[in-house]
Protein backbone atom coordinates (compact mmCIF):
# COMPACT_ATOMS: atom_id res chain seq x y z
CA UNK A 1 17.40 0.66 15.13
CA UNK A 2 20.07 0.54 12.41
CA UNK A 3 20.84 -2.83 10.79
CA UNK A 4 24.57 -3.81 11.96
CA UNK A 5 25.58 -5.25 8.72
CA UNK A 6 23.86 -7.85 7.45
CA UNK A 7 23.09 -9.09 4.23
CA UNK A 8 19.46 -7.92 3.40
CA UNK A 9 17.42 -10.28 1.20
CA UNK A 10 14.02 -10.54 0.18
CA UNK A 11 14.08 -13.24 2.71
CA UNK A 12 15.01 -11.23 5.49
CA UNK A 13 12.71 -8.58 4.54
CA UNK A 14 9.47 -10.97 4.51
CA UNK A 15 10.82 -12.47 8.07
CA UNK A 16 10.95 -8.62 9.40
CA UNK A 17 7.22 -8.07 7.90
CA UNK A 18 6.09 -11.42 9.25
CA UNK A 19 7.57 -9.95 12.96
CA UNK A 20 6.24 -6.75 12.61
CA UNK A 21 8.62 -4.32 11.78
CA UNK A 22 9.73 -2.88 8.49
CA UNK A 23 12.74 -1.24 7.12
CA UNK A 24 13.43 2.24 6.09
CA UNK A 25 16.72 4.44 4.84
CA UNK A 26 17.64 7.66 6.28
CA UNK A 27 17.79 9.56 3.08
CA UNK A 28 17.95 8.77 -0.71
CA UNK A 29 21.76 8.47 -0.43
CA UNK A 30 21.69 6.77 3.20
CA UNK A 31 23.61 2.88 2.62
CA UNK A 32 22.08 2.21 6.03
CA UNK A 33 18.76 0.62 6.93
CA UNK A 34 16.50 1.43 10.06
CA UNK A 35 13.92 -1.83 11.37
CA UNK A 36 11.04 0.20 12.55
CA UNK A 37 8.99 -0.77 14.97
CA UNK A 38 6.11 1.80 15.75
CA UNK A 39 4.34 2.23 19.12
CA UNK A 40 1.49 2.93 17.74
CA UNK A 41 0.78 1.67 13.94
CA UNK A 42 -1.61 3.11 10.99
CA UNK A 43 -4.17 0.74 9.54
CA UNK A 44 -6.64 1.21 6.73
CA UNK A 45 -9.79 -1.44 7.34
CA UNK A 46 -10.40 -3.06 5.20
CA UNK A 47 -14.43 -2.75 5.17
CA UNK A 48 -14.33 0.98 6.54
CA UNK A 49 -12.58 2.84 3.73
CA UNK A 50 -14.08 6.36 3.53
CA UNK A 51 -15.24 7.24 0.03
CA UNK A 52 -16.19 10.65 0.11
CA UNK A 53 -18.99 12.20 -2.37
CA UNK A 54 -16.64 14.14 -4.05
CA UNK A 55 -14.72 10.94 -4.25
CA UNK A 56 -17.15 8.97 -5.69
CA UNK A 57 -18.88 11.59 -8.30
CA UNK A 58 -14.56 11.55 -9.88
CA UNK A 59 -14.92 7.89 -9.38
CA UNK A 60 -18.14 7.72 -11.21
CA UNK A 61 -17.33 10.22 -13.80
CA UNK A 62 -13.99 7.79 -15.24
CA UNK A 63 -11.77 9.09 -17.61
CA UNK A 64 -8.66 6.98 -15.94
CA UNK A 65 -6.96 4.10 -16.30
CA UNK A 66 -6.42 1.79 -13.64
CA UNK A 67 -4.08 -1.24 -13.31
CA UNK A 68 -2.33 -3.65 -11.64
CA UNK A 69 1.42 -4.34 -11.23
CA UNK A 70 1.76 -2.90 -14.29
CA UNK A 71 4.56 -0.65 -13.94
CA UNK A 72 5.98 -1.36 -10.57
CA UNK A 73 9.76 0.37 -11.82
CA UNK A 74 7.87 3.62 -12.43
CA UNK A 75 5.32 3.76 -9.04
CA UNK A 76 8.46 2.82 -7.17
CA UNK A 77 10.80 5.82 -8.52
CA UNK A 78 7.60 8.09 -8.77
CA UNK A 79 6.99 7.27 -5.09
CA UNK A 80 11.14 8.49 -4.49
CA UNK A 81 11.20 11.42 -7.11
CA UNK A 82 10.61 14.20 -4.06
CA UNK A 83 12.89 15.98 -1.91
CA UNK A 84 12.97 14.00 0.84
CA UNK A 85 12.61 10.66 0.25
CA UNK A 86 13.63 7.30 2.54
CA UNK A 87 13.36 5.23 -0.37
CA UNK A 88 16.72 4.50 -1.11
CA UNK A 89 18.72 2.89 -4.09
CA UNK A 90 18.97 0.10 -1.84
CA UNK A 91 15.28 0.34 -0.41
CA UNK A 92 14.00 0.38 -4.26
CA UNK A 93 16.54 -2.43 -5.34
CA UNK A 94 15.07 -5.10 -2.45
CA UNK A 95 11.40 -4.34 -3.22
CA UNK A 96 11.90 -4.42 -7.08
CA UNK A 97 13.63 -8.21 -6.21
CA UNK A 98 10.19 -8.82 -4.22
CA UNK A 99 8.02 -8.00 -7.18
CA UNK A 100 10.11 -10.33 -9.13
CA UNK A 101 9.14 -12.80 -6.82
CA UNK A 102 5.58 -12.06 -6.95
CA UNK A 103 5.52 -10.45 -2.86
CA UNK A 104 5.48 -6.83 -3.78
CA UNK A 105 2.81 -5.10 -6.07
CA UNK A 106 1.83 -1.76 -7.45
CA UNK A 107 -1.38 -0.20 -8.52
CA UNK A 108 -1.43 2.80 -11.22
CA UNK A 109 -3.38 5.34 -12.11
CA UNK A 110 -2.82 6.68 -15.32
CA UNK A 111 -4.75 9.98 -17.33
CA UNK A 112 -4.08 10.07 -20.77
CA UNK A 113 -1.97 7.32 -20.68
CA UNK A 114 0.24 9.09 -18.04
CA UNK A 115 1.03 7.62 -14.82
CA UNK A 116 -0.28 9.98 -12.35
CA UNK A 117 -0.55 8.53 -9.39
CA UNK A 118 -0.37 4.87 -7.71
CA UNK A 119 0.76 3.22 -4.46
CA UNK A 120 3.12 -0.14 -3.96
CA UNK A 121 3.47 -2.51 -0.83
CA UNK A 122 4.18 -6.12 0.40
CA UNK A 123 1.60 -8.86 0.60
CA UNK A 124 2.06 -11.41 3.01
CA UNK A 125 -0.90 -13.77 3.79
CA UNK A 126 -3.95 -12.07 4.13
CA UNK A 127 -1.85 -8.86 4.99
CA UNK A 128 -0.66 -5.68 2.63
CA UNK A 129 1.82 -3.69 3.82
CA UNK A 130 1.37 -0.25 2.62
CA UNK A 131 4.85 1.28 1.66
CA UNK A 132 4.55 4.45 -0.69
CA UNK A 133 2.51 6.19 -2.74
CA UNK A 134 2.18 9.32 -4.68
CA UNK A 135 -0.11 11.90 -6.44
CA UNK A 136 0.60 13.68 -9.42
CA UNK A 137 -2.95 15.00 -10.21
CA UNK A 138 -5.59 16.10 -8.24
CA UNK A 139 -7.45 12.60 -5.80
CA UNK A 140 -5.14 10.21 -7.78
CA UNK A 141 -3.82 8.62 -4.89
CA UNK A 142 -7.39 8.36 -3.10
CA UNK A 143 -8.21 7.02 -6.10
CA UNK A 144 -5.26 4.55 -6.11
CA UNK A 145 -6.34 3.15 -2.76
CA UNK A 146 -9.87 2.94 -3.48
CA UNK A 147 -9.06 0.83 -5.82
CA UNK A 148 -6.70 -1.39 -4.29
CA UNK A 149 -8.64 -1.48 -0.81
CA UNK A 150 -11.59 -2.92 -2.37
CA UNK A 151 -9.65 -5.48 -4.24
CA UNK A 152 -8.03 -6.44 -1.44
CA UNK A 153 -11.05 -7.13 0.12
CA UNK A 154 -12.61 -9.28 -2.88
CA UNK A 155 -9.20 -11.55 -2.56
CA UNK A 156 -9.85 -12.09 1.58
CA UNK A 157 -7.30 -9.78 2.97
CA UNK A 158 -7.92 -8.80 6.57
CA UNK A 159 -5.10 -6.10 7.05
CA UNK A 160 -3.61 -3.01 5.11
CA UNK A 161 -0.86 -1.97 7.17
CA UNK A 162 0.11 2.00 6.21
CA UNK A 163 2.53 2.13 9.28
CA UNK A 164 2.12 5.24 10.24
CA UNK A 165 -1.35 7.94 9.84
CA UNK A 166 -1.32 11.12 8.42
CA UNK A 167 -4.55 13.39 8.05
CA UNK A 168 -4.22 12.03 4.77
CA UNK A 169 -5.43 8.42 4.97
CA UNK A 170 -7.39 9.70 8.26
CA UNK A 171 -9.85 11.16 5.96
CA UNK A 172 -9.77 8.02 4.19
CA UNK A 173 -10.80 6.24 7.00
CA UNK A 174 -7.22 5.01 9.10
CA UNK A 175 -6.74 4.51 12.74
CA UNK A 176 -4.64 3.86 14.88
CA UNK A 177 -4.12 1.03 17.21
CA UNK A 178 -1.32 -0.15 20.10
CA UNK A 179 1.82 -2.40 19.08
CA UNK A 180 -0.22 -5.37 20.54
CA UNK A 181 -3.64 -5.03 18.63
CA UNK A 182 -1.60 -5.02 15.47
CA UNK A 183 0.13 -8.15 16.08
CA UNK A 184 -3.03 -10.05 16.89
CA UNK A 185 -4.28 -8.77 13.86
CA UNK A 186 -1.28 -9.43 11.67
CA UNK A 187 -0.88 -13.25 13.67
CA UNK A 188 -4.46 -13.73 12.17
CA UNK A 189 -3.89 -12.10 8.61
CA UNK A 190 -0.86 -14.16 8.02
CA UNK A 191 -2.91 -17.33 8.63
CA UNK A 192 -5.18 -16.88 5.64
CA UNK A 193 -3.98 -18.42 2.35
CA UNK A 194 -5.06 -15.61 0.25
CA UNK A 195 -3.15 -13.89 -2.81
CA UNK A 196 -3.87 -10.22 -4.48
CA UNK A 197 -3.90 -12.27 -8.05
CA UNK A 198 -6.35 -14.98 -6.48
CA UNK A 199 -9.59 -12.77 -8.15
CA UNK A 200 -9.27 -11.19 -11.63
CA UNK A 201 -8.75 -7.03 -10.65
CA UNK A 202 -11.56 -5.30 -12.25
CA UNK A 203 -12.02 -1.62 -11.55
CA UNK A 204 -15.49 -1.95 -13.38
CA UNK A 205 -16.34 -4.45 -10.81
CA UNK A 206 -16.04 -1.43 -8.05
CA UNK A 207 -19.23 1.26 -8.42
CA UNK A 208 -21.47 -0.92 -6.61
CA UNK A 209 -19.48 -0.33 -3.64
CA UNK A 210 -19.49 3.47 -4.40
CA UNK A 211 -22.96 3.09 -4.46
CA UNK A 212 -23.32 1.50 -1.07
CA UNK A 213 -20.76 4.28 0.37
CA UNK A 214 -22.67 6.86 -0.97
CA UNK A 215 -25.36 6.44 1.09
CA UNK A 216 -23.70 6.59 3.89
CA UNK A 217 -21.62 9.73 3.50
């Protein structure tokens, strides 16, 4: 449904995430917002992110740079700068005022000092709310969340919200589950007094879970 006019806020954007439903622009140039509220929603567990082999040995072998809410500006825009895009100037303008107040976060992946891929979203409790992310070089947003799926689940998160699935995060390991299973689980994730700066983010910290998921694959 469209909004009908009224003055979005951070506030009102945490309330809509807190009931489940999210907002989204038409277009780039689109001054209206949509609430969504999918049928079925995309999660990512947690504890069952797919690391492939191929994964891990690109993992293993480095020669990236990974950080956190380091350049949330430039993973927002990067996540806009395609053809199609619902991120619009308004979209970008709210979630930059949510980083400012310490809701909204990015992860980066940079090459050379490049930013080449990274991924941004909401936390809220012990919930993330996935919103965008983008690839400029080959795995860079697998490798993004990677990352940012096992730090979530060093600082106690219990839910990583992607909205929707595509074969995309499938292969990373998302389902999909009914309106009502995700509001148990987000009830129970917003309960938890957790925050993505409570643990130090190391990416060194992370091959011993590649090494545990490579076992497995």
């Amino acid at each position: 449904m469209k909004d009908e006019g009224a003055v979005l806020s951070p506030q009102l954007i945490l309330g809509a995430y807190a009931s489940g439903i999210f907002p989204m622009a038409e277009s780039r140039d689109d001054p209206e917002i949509f609430w969504v509220d999918p049928r079925r929603r995309g999660i990512l567990p947690i504890d069952g992110f797919h690391i492939s082999r191929s994964l891990a040995r690109r993992m293993r072998r480095g020669g990236y740079e990974v950080t956190l809410n380091a350049d949330f500006d430039g993973v927002v825009a990067a996540c806009a700068d395609r053809e199609e895009t619902w991120i619009s100037g308004e979209i970008a303008g709210l979630y930059n005022a949510l980083h400012a107040l310490g809701h909204a976060h990015s992860l980066e992946i940079r090459h050379d000092g490049r930013l080449t891929g990274g991924v941004y979203g909401v936390a809220l409790g012990g919930a993330f709310f996935g919103e965008s992310m983008f690839s400029r070089r080959t795995d860079a947003s697998k490798l993004a969340l990677a990352h940012l799926t096992h730090h979530l689940g060093a600082c106690g998160f219990t839910l990583f919200d992607t909205q929707f699935i595509t074969p995309h995060l499938a292969s990373l390991g998302a389902v999909e589950i009914s309106r009502a299973r995700y509001r148990a689980l987000l009830h129970d994730a917003l309960e938890r007094d957790v925050s993505i700066l409570s643990t130090p983010f190391d990416p060194a910290s992370h091959p011993a879970v590649l090494q545990r998921s490579t076992q497995t694959s």
